[in-house]
C-alpha atoms as a PDB file:
ATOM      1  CA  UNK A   1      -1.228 -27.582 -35.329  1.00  0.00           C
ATOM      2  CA  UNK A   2      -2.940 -25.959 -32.680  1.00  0.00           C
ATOM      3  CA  UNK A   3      -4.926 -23.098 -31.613  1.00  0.00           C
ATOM      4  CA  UNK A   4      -5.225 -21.309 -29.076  1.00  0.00           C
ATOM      5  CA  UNK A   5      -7.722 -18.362 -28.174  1.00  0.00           C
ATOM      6  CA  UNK A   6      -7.710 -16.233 -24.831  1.00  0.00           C
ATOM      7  CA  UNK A   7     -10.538 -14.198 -23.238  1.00  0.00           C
ATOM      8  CA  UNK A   8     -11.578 -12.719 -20.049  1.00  0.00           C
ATOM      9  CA  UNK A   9      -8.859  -9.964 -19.971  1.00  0.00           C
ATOM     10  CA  UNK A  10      -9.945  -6.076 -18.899  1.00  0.00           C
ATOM     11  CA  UNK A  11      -9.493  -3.439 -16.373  1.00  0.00           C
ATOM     12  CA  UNK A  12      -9.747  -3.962 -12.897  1.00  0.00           C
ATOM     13  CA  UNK A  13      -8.819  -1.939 -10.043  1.00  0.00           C
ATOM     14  CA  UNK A  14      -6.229  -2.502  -7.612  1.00  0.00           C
ATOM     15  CA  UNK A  15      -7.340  -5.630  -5.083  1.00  0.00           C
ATOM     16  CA  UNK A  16      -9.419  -6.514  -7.559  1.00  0.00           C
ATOM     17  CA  UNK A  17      -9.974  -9.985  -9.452  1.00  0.00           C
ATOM     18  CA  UNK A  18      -9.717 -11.713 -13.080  1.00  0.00           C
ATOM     19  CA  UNK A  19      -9.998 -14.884 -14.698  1.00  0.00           C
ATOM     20  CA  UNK A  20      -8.317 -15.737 -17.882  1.00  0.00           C
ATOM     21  CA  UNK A  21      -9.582 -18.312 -20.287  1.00  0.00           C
ATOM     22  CA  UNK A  22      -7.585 -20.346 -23.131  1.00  0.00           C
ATOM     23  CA  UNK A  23      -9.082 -22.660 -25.129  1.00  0.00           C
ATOM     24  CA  UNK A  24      -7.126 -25.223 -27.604  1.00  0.00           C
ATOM     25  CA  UNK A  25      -8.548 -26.341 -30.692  1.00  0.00           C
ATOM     26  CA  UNK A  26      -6.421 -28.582 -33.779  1.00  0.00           C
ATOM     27  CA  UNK A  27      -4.499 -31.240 -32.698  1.00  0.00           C
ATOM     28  CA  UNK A  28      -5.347 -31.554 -29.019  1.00  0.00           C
ATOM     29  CA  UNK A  29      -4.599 -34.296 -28.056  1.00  0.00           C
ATOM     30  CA  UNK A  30      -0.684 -33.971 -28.349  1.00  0.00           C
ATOM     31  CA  UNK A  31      -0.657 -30.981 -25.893  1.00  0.00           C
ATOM     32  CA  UNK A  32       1.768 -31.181 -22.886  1.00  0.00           C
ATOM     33  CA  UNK A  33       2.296 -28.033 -20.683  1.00  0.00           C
ATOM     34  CA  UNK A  34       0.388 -25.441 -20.877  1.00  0.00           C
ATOM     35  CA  UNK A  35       1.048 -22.243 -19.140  1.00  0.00           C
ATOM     36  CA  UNK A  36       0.041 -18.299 -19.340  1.00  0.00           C
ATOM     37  CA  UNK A  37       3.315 -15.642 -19.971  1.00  0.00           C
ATOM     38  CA  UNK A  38       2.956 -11.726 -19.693  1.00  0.00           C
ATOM     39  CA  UNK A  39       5.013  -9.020 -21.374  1.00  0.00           C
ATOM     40  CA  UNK A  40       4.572  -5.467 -20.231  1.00  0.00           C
ATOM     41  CA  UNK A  41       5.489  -2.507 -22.527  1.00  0.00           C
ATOM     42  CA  UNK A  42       8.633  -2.212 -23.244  1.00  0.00           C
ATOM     43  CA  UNK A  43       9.681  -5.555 -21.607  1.00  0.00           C
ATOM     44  CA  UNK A  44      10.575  -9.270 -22.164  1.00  0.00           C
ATOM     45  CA  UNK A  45       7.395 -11.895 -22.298  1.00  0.00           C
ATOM     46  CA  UNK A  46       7.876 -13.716 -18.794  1.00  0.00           C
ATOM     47  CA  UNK A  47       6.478 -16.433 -17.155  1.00  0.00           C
ATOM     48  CA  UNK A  48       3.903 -16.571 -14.933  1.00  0.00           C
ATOM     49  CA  UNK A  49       2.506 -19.972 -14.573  1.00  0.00           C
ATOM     50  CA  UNK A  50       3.137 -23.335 -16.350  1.00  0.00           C
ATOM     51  CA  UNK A  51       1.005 -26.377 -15.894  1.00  0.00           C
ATOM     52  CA  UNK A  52       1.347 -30.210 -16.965  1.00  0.00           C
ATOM     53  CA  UNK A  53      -0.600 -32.646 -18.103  1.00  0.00           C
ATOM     54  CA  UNK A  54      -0.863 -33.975 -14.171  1.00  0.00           C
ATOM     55  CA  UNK A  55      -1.583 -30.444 -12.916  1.00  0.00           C
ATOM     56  CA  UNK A  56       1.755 -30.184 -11.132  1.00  0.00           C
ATOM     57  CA  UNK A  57       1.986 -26.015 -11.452  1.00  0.00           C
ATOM     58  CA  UNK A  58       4.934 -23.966 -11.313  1.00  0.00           C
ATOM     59  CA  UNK A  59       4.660 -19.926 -10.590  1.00  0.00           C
ATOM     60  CA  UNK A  60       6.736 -16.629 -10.803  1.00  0.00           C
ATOM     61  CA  UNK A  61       7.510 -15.733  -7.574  1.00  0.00           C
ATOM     62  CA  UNK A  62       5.773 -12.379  -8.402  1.00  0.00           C
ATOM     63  CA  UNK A  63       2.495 -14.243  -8.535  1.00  0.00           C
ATOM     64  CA  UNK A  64       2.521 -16.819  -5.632  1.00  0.00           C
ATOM     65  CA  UNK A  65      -0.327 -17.267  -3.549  1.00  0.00           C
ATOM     66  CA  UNK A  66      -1.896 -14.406  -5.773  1.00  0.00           C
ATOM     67  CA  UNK A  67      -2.634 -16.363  -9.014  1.00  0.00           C
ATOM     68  CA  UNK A  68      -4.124 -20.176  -9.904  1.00  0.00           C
ATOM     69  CA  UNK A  69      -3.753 -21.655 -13.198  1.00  0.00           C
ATOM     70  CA  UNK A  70      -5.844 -24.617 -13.913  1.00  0.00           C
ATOM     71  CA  UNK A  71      -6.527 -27.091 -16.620  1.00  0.00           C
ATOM     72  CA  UNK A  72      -9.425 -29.596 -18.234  1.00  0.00           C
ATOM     73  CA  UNK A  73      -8.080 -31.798 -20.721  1.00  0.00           C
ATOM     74  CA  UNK A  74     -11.461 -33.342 -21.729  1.00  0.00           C
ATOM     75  CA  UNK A  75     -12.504 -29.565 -22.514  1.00  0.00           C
ATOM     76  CA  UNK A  76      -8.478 -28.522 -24.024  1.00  0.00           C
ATOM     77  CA  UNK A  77      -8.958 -25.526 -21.992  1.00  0.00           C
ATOM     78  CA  UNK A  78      -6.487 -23.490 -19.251  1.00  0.00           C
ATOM     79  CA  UNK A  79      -7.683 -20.928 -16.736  1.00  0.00           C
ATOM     80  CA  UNK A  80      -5.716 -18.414 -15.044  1.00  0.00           C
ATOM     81  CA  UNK A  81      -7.298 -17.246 -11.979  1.00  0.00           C
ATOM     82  CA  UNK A  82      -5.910 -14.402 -11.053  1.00  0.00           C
ATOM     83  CA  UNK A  83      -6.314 -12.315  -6.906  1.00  0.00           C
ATOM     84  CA  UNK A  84      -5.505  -9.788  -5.233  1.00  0.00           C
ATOM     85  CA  UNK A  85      -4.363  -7.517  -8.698  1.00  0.00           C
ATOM     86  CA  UNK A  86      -1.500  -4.707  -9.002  1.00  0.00           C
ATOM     87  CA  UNK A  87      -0.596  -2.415 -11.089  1.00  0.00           C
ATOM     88  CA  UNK A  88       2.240  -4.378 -11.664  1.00  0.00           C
ATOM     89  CA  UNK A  89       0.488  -7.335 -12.936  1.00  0.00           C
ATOM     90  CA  UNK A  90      -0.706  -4.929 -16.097  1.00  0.00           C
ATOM     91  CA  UNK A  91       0.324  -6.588 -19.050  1.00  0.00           C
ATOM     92  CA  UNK A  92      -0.585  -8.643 -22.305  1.00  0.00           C
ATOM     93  CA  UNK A  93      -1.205 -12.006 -20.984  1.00  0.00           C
ATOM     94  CA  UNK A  94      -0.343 -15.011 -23.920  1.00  0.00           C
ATOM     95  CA  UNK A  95      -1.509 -18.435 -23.338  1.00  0.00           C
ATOM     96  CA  UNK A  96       0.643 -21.019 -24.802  1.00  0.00           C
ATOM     97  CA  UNK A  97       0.803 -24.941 -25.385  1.00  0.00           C
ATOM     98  CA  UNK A  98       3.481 -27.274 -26.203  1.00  0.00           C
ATOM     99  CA  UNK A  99       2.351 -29.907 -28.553  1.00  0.00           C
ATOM    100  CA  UNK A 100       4.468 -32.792 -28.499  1.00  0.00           C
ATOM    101  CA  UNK A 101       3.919 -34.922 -31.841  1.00  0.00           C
ATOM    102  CA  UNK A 102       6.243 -37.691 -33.571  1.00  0.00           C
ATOM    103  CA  UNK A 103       8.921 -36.972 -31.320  1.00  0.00           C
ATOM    104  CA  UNK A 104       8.943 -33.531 -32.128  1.00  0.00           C
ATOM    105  CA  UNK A 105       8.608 -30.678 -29.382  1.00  0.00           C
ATOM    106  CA  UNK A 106       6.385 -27.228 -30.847  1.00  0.00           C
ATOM    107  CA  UNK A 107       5.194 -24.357 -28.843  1.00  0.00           C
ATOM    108  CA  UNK A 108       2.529 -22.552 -30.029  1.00  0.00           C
ATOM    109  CA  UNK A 109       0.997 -18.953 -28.411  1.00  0.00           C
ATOM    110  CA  UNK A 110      -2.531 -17.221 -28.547  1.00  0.00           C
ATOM    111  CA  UNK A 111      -3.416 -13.602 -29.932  1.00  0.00           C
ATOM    112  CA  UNK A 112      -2.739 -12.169 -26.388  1.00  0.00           C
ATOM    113  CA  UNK A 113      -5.117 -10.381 -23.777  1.00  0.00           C
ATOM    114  CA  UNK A 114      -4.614  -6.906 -22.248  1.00  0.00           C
ATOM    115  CA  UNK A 115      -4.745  -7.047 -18.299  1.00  0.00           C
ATOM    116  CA  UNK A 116      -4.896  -3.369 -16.872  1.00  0.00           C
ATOM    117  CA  UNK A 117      -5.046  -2.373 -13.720  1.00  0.00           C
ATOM    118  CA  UNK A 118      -5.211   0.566 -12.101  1.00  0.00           C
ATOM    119  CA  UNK A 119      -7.556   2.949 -10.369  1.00  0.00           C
END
């Protein structure tokens, strides 16, 4: 079992910056990827960037050159750094892990934190 806990979401204007926080607690050291998804109202959860346990990163094409996820395995925690905001980026962001245990493969996802921006 793990869990996870987000913080550092809010309103921010337009151009304006964030930096999302997950940290892992439980069974920790069976996490593999790691990433952060969004879902606006009304709309799927999508990704927006994963990250492995050798920090090779993979982003939505939405988010490129914008965003920067990060992680530090001795403190179980994943950071989303997140530039250069839009409206369009407004959204619940959800941190999740995959924990990869006795040859079994489990994804687990945090409470969620609202992103807003506007002006």
């Amino acid at each position: 079992q793990v869990q996870l806990v987000e913080s550092g979401g809010g309103l921010v204007q337009p151009g304006g910056s964030l930096r999302l926080s997950c940290a892992a607690s439980g069974s920790t050291s069976s996490i593999g990827p790691m990433g952060w998804y969004r879902q606006a109202p009304g709309k799927q959860r999508d990704l927006v960037a994963t990250i492995d346990m050798s920090s090779n990163t993979n982003y939505a094409d939405s988010v490129k050159g914008r965003f920067t996820i990060s992680r530090d395995n001795a403190k179980n925690t994943v950071l989303l750094q997140m530039n250069g905001l839009k409206p369009e980026d407004t959204a619940v962001y959800y941190c999740n892990a995959v924990l990869i245990s006795r040859g079994r493969i489990t994804g687990y996802w945090g409470q969620g934190t609202q992103v807003t921006v506007s002006v």
